[in-house]
C-alpha atoms as a PDB file:
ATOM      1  CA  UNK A   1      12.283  66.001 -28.261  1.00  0.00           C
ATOM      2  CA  UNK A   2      15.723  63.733 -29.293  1.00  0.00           C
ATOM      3  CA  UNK A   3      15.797  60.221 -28.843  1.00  0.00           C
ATOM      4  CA  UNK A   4      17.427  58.320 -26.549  1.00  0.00           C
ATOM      5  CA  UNK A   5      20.466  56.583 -27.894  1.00  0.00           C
ATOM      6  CA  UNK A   6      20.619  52.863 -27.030  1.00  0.00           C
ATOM      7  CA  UNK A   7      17.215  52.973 -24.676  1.00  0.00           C
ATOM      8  CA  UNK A   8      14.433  50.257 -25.521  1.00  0.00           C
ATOM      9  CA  UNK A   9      13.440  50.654 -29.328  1.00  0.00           C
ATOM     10  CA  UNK A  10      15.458  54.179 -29.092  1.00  0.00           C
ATOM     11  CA  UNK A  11      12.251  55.474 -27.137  1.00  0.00           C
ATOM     12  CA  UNK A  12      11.318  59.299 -26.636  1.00  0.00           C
ATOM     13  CA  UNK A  13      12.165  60.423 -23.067  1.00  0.00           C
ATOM     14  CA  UNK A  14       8.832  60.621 -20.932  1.00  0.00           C
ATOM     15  CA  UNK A  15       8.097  63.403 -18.377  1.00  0.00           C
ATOM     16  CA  UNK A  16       7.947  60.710 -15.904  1.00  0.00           C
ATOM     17  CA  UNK A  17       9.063  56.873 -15.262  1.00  0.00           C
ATOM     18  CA  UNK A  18       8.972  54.416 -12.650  1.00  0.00           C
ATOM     19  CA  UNK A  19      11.712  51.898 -12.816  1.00  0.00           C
ATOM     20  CA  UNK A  20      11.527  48.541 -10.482  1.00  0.00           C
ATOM     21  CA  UNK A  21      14.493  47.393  -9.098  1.00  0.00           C
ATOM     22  CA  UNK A  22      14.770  43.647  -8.829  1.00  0.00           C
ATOM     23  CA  UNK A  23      14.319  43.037  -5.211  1.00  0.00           C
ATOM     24  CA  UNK A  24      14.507  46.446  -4.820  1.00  0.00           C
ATOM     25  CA  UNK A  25      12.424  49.478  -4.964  1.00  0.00           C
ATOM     26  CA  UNK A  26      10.256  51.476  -7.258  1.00  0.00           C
ATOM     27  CA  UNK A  27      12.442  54.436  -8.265  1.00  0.00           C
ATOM     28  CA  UNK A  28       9.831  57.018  -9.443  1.00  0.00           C
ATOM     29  CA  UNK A  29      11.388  60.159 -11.441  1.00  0.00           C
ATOM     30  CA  UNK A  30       9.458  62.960 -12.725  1.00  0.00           C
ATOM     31  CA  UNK A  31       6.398  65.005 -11.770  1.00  0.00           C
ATOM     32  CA  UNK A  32       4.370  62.655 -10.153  1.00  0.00           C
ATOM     33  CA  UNK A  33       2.139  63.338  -6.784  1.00  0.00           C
ATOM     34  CA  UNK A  34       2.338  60.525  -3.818  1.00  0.00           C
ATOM     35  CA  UNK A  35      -0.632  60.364  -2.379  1.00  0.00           C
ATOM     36  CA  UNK A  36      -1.270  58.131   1.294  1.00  0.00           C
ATOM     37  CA  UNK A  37      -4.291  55.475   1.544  1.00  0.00           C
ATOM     38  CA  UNK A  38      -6.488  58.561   2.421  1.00  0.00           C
ATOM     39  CA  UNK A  39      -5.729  60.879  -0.372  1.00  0.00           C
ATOM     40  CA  UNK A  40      -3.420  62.896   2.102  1.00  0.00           C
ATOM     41  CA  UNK A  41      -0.344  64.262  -0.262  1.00  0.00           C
ATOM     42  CA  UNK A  42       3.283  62.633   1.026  1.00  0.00           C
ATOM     43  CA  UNK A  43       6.050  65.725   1.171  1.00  0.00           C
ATOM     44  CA  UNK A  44       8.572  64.713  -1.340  1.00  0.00           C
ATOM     45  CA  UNK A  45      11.815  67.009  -1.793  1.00  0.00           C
ATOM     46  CA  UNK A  46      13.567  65.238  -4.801  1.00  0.00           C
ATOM     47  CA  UNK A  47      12.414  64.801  -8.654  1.00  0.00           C
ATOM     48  CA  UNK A  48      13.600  60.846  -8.138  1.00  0.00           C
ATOM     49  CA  UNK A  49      12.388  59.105  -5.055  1.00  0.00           C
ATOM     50  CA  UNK A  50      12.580  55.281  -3.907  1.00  0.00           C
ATOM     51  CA  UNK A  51       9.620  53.858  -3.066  1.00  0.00           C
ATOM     52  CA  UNK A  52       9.492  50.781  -0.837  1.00  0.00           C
ATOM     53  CA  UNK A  53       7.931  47.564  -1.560  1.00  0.00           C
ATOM     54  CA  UNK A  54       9.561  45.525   1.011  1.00  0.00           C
ATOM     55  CA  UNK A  55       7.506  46.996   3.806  1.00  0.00           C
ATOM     56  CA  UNK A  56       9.751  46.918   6.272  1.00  0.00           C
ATOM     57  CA  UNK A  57      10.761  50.324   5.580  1.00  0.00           C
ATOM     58  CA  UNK A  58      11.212  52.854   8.575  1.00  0.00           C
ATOM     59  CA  UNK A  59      10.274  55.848   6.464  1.00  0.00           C
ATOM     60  CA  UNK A  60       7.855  54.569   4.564  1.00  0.00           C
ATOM     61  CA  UNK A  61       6.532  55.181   1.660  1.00  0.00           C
ATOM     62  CA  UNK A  62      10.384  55.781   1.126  1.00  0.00           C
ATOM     63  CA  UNK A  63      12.861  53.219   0.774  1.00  0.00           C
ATOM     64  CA  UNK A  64      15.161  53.262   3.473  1.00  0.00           C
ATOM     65  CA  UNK A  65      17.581  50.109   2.162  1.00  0.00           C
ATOM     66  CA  UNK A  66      15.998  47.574   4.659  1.00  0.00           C
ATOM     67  CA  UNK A  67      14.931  45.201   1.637  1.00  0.00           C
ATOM     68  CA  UNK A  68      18.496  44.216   1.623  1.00  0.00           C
ATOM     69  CA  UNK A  69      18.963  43.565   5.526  1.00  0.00           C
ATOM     70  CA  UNK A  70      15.702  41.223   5.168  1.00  0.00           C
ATOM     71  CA  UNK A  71      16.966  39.742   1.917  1.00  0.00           C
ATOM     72  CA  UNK A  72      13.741  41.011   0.023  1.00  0.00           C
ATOM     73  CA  UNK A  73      12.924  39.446  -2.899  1.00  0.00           C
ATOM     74  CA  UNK A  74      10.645  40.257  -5.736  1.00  0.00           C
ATOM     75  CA  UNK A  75      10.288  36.811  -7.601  1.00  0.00           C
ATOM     76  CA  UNK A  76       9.246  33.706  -5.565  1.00  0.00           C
ATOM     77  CA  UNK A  77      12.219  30.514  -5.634  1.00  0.00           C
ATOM     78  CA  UNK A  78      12.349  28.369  -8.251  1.00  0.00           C
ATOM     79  CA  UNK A  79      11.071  24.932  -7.302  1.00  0.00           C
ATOM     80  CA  UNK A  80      14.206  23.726  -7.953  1.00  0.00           C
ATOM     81  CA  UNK A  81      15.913  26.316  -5.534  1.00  0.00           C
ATOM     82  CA  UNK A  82      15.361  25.521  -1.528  1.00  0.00           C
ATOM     83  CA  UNK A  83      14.124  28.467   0.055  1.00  0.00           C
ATOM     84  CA  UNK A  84      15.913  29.699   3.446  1.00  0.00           C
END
């Protein structure tokens, strides 16, 4: 395996990551199985997906860009910011 160049601590490349987007999805690359509340397998027809964590969703688990529509974010205000 090589190194990446300029990556945190010049890490090895894994088989498999899951990035989070700031108020965004979970971008999920690699061979990794998606699996519903009942154990039921989710088709899946890329090797990077983006998983929502908005909720709002229309093809859920998948990301379908609605986060940004409902202004989805994944940190809570500051208390010095006023929310709305």
């Amino acid at each position: 395996m090589t190194a990446l160049q300029g990556g945190p601590a010049d890490r090895e490349p894994a088989d498999g990551e899951i990035i989070v987007c700031p108020d965004g999805p979970l971008l999920v690359r690699g061979d990794f199985e998606i699996l519903t509340p009942s154990g039921e397998p989710v088709a899946r027809q890329r090797r990077t997906v983006a998983l929502c964590r908005c909720g709002a969703s229309a093809i859920k688990p998948y990301c379908d860009g609605t986060h940004k529509l409902i202004k989805f974010r994944t940190e809570p205000p500051s208390p010095a910011e006023p929310e709305g």
